[in-house]
C-alpha atoms as a PDB file:
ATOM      1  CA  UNK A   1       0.000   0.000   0.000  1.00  0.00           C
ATOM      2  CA  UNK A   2       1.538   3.124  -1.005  1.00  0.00           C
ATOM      3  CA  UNK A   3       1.466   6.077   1.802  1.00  0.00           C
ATOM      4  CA  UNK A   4       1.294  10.013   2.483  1.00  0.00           C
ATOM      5  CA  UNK A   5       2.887  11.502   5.064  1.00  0.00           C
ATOM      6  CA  UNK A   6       2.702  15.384   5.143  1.00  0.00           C
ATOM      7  CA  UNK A   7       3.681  17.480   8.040  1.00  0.00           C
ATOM      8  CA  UNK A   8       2.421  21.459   7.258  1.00  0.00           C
ATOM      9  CA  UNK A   9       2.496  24.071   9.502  1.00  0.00           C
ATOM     10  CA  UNK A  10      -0.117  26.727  10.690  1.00  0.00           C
ATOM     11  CA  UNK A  11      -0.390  29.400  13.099  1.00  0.00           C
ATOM     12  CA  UNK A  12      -4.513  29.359  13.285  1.00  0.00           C
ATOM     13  CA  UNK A  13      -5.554  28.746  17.046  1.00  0.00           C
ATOM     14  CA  UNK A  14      -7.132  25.419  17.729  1.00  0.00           C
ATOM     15  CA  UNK A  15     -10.947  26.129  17.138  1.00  0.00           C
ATOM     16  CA  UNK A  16      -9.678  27.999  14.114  1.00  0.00           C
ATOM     17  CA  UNK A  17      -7.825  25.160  12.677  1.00  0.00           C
ATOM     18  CA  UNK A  18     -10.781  22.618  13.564  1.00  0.00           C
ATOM     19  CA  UNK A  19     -13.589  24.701  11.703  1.00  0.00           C
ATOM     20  CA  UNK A  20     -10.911  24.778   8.679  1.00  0.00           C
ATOM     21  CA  UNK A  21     -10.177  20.714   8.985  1.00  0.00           C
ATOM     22  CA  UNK A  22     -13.918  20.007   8.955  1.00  0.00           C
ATOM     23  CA  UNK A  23     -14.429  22.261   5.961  1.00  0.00           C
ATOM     24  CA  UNK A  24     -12.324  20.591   4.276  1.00  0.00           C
ATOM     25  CA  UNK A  25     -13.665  16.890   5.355  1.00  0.00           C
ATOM     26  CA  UNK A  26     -17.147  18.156   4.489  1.00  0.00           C
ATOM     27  CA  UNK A  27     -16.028  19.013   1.205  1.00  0.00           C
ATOM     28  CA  UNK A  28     -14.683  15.837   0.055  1.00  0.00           C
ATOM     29  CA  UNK A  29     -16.901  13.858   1.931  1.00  0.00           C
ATOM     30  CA  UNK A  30     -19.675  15.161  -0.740  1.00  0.00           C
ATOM     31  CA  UNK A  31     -16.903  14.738  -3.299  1.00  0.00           C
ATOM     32  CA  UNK A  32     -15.567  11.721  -3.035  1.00  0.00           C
ATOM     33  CA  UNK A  33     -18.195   9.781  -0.864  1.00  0.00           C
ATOM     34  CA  UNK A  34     -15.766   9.716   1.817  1.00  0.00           C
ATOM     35  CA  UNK A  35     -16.793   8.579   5.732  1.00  0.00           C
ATOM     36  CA  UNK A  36     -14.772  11.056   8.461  1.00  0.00           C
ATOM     37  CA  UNK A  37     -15.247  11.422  12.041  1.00  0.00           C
ATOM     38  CA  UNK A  38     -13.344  12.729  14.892  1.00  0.00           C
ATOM     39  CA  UNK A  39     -11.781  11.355  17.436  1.00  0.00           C
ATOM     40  CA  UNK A  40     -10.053  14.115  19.752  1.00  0.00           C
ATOM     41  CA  UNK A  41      -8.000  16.548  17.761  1.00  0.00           C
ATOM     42  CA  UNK A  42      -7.697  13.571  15.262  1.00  0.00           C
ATOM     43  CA  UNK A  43     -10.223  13.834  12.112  1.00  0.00           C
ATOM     44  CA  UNK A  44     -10.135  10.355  10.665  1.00  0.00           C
ATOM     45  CA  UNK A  45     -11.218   9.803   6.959  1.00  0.00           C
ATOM     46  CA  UNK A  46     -11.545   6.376   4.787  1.00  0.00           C
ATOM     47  CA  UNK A  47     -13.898   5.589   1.372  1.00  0.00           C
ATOM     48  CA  UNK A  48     -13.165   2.345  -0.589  1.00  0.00           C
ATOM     49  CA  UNK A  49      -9.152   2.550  -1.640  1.00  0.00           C
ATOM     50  CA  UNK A  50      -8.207   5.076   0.933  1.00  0.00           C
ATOM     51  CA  UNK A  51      -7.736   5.529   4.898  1.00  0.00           C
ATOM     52  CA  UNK A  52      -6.183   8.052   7.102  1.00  0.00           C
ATOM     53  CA  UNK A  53      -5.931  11.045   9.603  1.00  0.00           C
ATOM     54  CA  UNK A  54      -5.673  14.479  10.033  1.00  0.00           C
ATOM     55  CA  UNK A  55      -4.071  15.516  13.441  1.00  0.00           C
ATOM     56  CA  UNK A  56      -4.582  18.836  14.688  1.00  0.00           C
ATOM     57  CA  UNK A  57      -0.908  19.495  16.584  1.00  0.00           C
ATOM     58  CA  UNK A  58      -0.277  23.248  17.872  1.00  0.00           C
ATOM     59  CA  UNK A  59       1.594  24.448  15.449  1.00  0.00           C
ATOM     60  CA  UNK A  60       1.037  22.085  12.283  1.00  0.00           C
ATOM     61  CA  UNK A  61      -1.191  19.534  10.862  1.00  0.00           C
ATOM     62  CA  UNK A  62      -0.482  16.132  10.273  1.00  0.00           C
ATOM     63  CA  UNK A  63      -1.774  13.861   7.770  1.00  0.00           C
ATOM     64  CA  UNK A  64      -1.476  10.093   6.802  1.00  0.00           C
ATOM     65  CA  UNK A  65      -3.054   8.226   4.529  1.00  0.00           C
ATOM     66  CA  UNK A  66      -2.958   4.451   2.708  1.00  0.00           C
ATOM     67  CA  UNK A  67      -3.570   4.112  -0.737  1.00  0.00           C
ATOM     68  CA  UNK A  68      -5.007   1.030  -2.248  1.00  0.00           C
ATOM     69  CA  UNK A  69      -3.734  -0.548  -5.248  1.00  0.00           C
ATOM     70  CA  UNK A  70      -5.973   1.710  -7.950  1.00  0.00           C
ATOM     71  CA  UNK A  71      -4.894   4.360  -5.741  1.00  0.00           C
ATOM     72  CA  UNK A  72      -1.715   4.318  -5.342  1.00  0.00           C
ATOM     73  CA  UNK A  73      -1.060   4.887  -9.268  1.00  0.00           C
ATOM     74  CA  UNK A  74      -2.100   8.232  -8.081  1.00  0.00           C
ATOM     75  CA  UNK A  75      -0.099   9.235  -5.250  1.00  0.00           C
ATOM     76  CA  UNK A  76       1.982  11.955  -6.450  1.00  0.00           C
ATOM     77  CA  UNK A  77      -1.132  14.132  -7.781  1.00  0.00           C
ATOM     78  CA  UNK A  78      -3.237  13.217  -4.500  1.00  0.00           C
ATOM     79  CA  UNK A  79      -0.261  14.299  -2.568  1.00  0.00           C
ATOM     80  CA  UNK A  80       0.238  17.456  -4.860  1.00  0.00           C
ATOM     81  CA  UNK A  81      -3.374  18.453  -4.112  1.00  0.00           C
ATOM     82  CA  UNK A  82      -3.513  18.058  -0.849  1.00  0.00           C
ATOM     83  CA  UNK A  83      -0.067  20.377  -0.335  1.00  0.00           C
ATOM     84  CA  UNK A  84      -2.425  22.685  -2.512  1.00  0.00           C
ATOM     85  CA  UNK A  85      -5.335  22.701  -0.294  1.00  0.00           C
ATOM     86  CA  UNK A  86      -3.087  22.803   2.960  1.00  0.00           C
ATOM     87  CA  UNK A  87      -1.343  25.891   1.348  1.00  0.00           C
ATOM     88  CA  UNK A  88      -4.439  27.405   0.581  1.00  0.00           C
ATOM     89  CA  UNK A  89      -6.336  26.777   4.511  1.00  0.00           C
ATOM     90  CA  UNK A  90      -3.731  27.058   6.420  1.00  0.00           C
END
């Protein structure tokens, strides 16, 4: 299973930086069909060929995700958007 691992920093304050997380989720979620829930300051995310986590840390988000097999084909544009989006929140 291929893997992202992106580490981005932000200087919103925690409520901030939640609001913008779930925006985001919501977003895909009616995108992509993708499942996400919370589970403390982690925002958990999967939909058939795809699982991972956003962490909210203090001073950067984390995020991992596993790519299936269709999937993984696609890493390096999934990762590139996902810079973009960070880029563009946070």
């Amino acid at each position: 299973m291929a893997g992202i691992d992106i580490t981005h920093p932000h200087s919103l304050p925690p409520a901030k930086a939640r609001t913008a997380v779930e925006a985001v989720a919501k977003k895909l979620s009616e995108r992509f069909d993708m499942q996400y829930s919370w589970d403390g300051d982690t925002l958990n995310f999967s939909r058939s060929g795809v699982d991972g986590a956003i962490a909210l840390l203090p001073q950067s988000l984390h995020v991992t995700a596993k790519l299936g097999f269709l999937l993984s084909a696609m890493q390096g544009p999934i990762e590139a958007e996902i810079r973009r989006v960070l880029s563009e929140k946070f």
